[in-house]
PDB file of N, CA and C in Angstrom:
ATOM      1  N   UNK A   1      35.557  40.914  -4.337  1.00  0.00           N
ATOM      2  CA  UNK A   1      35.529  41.904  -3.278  1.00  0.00           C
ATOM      3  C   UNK A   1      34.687  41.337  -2.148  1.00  0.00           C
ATOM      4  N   UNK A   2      35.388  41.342  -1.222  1.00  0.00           N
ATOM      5  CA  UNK A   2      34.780  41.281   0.104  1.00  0.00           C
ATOM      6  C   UNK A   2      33.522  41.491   0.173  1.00  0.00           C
ATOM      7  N   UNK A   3      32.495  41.486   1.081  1.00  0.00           N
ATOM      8  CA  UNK A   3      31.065  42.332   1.782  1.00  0.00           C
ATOM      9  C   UNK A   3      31.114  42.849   3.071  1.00  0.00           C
ATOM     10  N   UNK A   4      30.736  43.481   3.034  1.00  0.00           N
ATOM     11  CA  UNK A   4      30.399  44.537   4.594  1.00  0.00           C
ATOM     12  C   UNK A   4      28.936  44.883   5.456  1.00  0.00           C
ATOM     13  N   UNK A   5      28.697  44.766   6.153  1.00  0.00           N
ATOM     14  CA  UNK A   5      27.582  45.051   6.714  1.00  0.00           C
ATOM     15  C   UNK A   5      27.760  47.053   7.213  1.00  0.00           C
ATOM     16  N   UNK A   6      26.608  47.648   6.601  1.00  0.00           N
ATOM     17  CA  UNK A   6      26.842  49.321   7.213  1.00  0.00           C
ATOM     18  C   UNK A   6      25.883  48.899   8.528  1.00  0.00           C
ATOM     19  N   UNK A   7      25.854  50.275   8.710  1.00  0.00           N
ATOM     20  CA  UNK A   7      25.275  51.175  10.174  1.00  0.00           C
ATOM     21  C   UNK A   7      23.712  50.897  10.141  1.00  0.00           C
ATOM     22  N   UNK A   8      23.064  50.413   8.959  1.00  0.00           N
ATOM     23  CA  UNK A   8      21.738  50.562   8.936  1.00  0.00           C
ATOM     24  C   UNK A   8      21.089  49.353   8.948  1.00  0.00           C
ATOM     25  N   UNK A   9      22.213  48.118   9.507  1.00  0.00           N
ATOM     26  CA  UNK A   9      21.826  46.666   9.977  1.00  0.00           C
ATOM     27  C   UNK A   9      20.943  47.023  11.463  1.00  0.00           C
ATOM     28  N   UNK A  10      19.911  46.239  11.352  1.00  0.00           N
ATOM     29  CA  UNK A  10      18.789  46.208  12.572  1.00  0.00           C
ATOM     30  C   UNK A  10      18.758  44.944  12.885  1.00  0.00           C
ATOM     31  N   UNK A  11      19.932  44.243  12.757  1.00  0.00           N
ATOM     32  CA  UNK A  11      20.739  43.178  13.873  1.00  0.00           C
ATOM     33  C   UNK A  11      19.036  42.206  13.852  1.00  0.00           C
ATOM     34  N   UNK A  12      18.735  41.756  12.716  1.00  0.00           N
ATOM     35  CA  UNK A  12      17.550  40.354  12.394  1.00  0.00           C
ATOM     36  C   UNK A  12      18.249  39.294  12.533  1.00  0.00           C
ATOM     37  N   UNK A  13      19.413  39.088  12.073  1.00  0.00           N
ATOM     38  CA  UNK A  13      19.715  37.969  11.839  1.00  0.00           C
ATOM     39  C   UNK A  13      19.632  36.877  11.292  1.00  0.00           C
ATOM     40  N   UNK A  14      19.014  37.260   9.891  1.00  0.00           N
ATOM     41  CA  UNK A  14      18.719  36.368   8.582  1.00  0.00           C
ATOM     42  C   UNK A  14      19.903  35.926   7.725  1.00  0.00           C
ATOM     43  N   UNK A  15      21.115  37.312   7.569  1.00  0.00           N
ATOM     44  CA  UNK A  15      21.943  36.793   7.269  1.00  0.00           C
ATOM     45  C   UNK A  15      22.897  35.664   7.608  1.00  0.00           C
ATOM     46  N   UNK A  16      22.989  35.823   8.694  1.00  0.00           N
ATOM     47  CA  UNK A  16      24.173  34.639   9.430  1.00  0.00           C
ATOM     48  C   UNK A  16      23.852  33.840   9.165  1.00  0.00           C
ATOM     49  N   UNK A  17      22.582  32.570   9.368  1.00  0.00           N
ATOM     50  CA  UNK A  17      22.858  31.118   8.949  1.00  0.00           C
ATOM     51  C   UNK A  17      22.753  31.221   7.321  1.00  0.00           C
ATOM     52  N   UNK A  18      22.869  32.460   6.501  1.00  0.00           N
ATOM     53  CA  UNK A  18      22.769  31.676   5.006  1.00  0.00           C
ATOM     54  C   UNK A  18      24.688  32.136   4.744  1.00  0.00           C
ATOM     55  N   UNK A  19      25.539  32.143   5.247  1.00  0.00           N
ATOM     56  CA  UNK A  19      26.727  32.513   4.834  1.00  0.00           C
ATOM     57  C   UNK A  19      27.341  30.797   4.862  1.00  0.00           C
ATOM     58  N   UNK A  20      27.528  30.620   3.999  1.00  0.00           N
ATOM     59  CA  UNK A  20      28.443  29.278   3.797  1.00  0.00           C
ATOM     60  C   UNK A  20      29.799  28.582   4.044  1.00  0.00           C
ATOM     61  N   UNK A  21      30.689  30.428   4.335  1.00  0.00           N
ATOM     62  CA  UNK A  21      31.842  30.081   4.810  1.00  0.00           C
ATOM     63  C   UNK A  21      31.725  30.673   6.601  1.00  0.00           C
ATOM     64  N   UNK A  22      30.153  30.712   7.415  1.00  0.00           N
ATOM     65  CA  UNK A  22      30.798  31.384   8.377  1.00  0.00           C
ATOM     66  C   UNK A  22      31.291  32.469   8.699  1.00  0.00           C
ATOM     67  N   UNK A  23      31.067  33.587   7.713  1.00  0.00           N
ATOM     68  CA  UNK A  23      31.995  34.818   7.646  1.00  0.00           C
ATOM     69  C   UNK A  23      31.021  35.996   8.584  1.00  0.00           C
ATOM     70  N   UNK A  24      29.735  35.625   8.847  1.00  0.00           N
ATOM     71  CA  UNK A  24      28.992  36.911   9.687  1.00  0.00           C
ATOM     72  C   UNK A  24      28.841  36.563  10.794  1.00  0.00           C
ATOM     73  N   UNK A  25      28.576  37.311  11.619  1.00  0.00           N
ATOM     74  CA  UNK A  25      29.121  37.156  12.998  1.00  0.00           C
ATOM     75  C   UNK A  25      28.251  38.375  13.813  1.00  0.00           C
ATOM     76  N   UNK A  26      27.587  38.684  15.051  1.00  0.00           N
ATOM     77  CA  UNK A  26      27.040  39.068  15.451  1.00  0.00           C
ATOM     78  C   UNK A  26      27.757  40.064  16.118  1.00  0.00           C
ATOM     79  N   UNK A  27      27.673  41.716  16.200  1.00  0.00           N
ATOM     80  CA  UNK A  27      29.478  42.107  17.233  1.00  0.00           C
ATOM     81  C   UNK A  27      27.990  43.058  18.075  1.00  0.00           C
ATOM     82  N   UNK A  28      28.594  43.966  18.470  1.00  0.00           N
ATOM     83  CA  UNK A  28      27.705  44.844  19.339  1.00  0.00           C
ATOM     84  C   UNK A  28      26.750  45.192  18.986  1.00  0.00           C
ATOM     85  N   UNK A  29      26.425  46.449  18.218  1.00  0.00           N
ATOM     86  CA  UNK A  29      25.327  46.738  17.654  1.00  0.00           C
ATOM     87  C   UNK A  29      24.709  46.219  16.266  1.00  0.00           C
ATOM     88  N   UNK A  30      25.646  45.545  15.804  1.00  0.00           N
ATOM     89  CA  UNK A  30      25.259  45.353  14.374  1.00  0.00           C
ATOM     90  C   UNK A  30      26.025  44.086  14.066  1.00  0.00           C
ATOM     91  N   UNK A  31      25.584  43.322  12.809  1.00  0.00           N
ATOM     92  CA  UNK A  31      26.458  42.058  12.526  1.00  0.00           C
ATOM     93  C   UNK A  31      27.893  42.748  11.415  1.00  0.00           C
ATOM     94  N   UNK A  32      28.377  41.695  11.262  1.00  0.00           N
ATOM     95  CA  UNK A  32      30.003  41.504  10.710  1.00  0.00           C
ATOM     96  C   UNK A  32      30.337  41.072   9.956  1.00  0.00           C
ATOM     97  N   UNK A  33      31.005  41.246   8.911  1.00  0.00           N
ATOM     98  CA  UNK A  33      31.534  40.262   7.564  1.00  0.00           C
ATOM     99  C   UNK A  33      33.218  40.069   7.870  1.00  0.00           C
ATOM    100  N   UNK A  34      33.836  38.993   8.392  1.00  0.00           N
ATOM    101  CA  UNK A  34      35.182  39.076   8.391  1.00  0.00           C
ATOM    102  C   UNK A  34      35.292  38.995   6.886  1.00  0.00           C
ATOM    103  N   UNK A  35      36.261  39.873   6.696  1.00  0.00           N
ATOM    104  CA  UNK A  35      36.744  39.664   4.592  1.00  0.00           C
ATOM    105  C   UNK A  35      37.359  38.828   4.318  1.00  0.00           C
ATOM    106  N   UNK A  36      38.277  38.099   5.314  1.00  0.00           N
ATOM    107  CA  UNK A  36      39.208  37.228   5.057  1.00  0.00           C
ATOM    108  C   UNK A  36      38.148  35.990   4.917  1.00  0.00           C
ATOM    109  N   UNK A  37      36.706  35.659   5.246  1.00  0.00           N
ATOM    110  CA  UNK A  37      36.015  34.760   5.329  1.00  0.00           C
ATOM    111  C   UNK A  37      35.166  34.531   4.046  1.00  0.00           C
ATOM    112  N   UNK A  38      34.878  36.020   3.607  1.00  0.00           N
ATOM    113  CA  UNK A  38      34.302  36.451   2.765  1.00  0.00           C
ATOM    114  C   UNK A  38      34.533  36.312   1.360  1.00  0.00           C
ATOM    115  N   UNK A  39      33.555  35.397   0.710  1.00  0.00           N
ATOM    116  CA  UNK A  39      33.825  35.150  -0.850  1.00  0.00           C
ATOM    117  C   UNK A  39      33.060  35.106  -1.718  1.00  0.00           C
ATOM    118  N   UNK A  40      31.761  36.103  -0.947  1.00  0.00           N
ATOM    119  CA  UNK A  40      30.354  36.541  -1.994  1.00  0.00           C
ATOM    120  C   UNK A  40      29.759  35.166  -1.997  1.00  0.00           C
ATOM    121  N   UNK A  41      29.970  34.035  -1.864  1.00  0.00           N
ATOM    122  CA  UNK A  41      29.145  32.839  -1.879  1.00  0.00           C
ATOM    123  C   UNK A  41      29.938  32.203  -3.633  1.00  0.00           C
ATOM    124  N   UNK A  42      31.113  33.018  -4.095  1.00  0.00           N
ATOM    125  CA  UNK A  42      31.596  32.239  -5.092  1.00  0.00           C
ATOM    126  C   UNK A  42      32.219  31.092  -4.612  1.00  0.00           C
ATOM    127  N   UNK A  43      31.775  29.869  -5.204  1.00  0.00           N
ATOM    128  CA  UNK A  43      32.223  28.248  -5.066  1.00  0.00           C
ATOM    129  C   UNK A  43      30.886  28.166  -4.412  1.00  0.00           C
ATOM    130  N   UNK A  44      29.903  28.240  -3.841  1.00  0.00           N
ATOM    131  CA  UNK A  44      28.814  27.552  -3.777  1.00  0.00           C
ATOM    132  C   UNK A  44      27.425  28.190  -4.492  1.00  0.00           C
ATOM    133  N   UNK A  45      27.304  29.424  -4.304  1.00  0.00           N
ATOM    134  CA  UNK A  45      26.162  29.602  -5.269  1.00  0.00           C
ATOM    135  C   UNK A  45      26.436  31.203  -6.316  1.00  0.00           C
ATOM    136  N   UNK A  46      25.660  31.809  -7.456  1.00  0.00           N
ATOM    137  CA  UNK A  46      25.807  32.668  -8.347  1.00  0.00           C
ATOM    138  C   UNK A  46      25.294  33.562  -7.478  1.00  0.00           C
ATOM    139  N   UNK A  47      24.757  33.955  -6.598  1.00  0.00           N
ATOM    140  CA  UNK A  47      24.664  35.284  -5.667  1.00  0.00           C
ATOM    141  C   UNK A  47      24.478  35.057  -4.484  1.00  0.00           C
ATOM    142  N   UNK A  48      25.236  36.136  -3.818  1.00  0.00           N
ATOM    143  CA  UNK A  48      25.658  36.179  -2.534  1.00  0.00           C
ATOM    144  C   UNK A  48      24.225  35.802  -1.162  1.00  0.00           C
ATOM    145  N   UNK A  49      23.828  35.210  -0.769  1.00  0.00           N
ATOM    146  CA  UNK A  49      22.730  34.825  -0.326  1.00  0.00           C
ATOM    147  C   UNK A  49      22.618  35.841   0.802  1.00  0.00           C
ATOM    148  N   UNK A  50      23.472  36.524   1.777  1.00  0.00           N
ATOM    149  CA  UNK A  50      23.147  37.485   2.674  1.00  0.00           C
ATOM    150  C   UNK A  50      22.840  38.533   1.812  1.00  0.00           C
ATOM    151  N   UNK A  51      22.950  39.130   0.681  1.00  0.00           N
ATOM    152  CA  UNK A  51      22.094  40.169   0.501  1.00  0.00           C
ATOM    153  C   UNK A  51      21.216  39.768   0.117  1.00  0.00           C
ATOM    154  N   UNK A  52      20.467  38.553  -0.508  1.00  0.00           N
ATOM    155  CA  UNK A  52      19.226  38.213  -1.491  1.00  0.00           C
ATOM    156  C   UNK A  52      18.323  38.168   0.060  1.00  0.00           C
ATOM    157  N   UNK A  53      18.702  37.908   0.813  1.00  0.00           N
ATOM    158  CA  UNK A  53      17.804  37.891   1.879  1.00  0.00           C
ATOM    159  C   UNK A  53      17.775  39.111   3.326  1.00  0.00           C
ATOM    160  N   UNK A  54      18.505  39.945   3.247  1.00  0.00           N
ATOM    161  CA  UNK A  54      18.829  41.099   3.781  1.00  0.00           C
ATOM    162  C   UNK A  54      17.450  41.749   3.949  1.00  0.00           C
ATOM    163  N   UNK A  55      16.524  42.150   4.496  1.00  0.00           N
ATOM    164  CA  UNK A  55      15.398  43.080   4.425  1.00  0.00           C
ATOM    165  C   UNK A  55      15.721  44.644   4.380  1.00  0.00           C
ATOM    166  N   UNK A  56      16.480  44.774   5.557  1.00  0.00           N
ATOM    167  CA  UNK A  56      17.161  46.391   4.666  1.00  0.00           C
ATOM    168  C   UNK A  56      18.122  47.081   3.957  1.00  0.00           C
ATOM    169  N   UNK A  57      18.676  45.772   3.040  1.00  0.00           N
ATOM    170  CA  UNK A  57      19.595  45.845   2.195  1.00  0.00           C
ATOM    171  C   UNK A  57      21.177  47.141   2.612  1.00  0.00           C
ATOM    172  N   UNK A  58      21.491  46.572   3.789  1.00  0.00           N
ATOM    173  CA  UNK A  58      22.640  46.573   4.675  1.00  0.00           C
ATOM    174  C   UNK A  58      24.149  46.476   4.207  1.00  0.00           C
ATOM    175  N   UNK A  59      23.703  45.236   3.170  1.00  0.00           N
ATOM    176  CA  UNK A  59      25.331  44.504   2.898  1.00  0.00           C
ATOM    177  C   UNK A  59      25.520  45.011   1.666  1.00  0.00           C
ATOM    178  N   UNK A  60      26.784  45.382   1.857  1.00  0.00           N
ATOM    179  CA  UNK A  60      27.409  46.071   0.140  1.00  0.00           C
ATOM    180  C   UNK A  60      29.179  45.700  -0.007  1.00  0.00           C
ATOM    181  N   UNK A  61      29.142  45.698  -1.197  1.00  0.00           N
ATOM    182  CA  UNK A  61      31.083  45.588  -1.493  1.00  0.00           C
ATOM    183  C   UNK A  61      31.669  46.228  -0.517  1.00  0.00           C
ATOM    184  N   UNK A  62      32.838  45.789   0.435  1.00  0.00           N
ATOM    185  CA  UNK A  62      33.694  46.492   0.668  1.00  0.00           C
ATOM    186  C   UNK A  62      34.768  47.178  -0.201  1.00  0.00           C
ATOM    187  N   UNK A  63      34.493  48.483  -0.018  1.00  0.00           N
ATOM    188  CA  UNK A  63      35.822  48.981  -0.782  1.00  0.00           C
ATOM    189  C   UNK A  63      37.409  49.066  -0.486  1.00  0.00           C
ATOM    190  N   UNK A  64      37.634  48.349   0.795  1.00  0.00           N
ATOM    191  CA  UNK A  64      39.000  47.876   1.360  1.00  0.00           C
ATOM    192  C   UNK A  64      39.375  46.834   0.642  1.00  0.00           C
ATOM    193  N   UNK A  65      38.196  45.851   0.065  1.00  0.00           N
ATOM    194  CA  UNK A  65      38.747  44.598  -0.657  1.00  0.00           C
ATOM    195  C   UNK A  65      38.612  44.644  -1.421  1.00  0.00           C
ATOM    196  N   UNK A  66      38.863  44.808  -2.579  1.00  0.00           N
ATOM    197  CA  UNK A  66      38.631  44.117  -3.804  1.00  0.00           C
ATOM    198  C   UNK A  66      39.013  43.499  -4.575  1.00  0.00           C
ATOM    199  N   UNK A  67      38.745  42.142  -4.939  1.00  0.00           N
ATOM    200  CA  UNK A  67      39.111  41.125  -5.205  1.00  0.00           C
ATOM    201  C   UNK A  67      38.593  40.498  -6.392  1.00  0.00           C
ATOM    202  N   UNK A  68      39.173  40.283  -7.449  1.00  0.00           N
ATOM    203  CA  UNK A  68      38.448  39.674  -8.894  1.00  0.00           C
ATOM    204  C   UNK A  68      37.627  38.253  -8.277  1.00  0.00           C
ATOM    205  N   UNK A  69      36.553  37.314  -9.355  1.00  0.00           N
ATOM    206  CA  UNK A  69      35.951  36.410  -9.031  1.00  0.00           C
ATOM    207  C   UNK A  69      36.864  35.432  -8.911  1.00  0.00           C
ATOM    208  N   UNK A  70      37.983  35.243  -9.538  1.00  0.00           N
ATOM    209  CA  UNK A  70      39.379  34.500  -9.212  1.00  0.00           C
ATOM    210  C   UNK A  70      39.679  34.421  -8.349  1.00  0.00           C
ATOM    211  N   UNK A  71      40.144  35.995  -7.291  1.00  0.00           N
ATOM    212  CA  UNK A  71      40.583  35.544  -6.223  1.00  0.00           C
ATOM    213  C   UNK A  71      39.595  35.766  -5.303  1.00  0.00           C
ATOM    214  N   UNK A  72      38.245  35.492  -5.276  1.00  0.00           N
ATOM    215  CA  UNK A  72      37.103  35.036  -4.531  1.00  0.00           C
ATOM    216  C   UNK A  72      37.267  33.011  -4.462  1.00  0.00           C
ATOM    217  N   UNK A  73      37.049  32.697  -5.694  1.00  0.00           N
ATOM    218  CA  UNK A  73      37.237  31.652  -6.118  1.00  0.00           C
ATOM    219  C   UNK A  73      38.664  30.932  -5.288  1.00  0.00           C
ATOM    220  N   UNK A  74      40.085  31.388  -5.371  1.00  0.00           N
ATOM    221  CA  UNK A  74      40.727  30.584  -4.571  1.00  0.00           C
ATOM    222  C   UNK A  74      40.990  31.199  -3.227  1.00  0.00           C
ATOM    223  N   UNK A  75      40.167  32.162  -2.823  1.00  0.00           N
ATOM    224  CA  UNK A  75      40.004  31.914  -1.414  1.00  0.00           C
ATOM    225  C   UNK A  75      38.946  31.226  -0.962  1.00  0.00           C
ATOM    226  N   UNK A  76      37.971  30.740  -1.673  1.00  0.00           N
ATOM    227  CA  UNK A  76      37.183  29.523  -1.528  1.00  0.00           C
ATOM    228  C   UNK A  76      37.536  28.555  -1.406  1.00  0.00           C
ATOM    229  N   UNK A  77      38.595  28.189  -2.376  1.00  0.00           N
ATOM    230  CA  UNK A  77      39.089  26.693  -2.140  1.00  0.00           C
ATOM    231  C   UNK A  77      40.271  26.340  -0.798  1.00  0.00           C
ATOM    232  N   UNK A  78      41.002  27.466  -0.400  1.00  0.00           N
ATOM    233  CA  UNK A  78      41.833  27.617   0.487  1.00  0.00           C
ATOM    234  C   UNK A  78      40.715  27.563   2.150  1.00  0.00           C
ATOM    235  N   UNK A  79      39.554  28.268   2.185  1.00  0.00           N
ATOM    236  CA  UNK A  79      38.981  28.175   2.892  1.00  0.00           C
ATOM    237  C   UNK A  79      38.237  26.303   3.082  1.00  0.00           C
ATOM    238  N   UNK A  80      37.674  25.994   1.993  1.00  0.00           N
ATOM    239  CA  UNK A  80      37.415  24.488   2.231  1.00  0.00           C
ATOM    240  C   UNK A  80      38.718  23.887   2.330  1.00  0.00           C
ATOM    241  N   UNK A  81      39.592  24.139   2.198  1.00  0.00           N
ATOM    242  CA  UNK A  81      40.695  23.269   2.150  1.00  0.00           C
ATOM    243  C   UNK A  81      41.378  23.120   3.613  1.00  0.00           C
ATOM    244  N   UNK A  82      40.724  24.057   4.449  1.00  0.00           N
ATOM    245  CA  UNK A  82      41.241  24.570   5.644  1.00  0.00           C
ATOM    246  C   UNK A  82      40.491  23.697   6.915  1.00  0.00           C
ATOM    247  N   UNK A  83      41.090  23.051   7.744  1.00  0.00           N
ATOM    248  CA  UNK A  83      39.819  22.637   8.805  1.00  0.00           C
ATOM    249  C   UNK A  83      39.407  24.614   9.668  1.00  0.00           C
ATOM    250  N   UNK A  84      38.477  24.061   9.885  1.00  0.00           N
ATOM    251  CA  UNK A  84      37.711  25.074  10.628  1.00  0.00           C
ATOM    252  C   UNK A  84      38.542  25.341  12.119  1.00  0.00           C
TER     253      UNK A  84
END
């Protein structure tokens, strides 16, 4: 399953450089998880590093996506497999 940033992001910006595929993104008031980018950090590390470092614990499952660790996993590899 995807991640999402809610309403109660205070736009720090700790998350963005720890996302590995690029998936957060800064929009108006608050930052962004594209889902299609989004793969919890499966294929590079065992937990998702924007929430381990989140201070007001912001980021949660999207419930639009949900996606087994499988298909986290080969949208990981489709994403490295992809030029940028």
């Amino acid at each position: 399953m995807a991640l999402m940033i809610i309403d109660t992001c205070v736009n720090c910006a700790v998350c963005e450089p720890e996302c590995p595929n690029g998936a957060i993104s800064e929009a108006e008031s608050i930052y962004v998880i594209d889902p299609d980018k989004c793969t919890e950090c499966v294929g590079y590390f065992t937990a998702s590093q924007c929430i381990d470092v989140c201070p007001v614990e912001c980021i949660v499952p999207n419930p639009q996506r949900t996606e087994t660790r499988e298909e986290l996993q080969r949208k990981f590899e489709v994403l490295l497999a992809s030029p940028s």
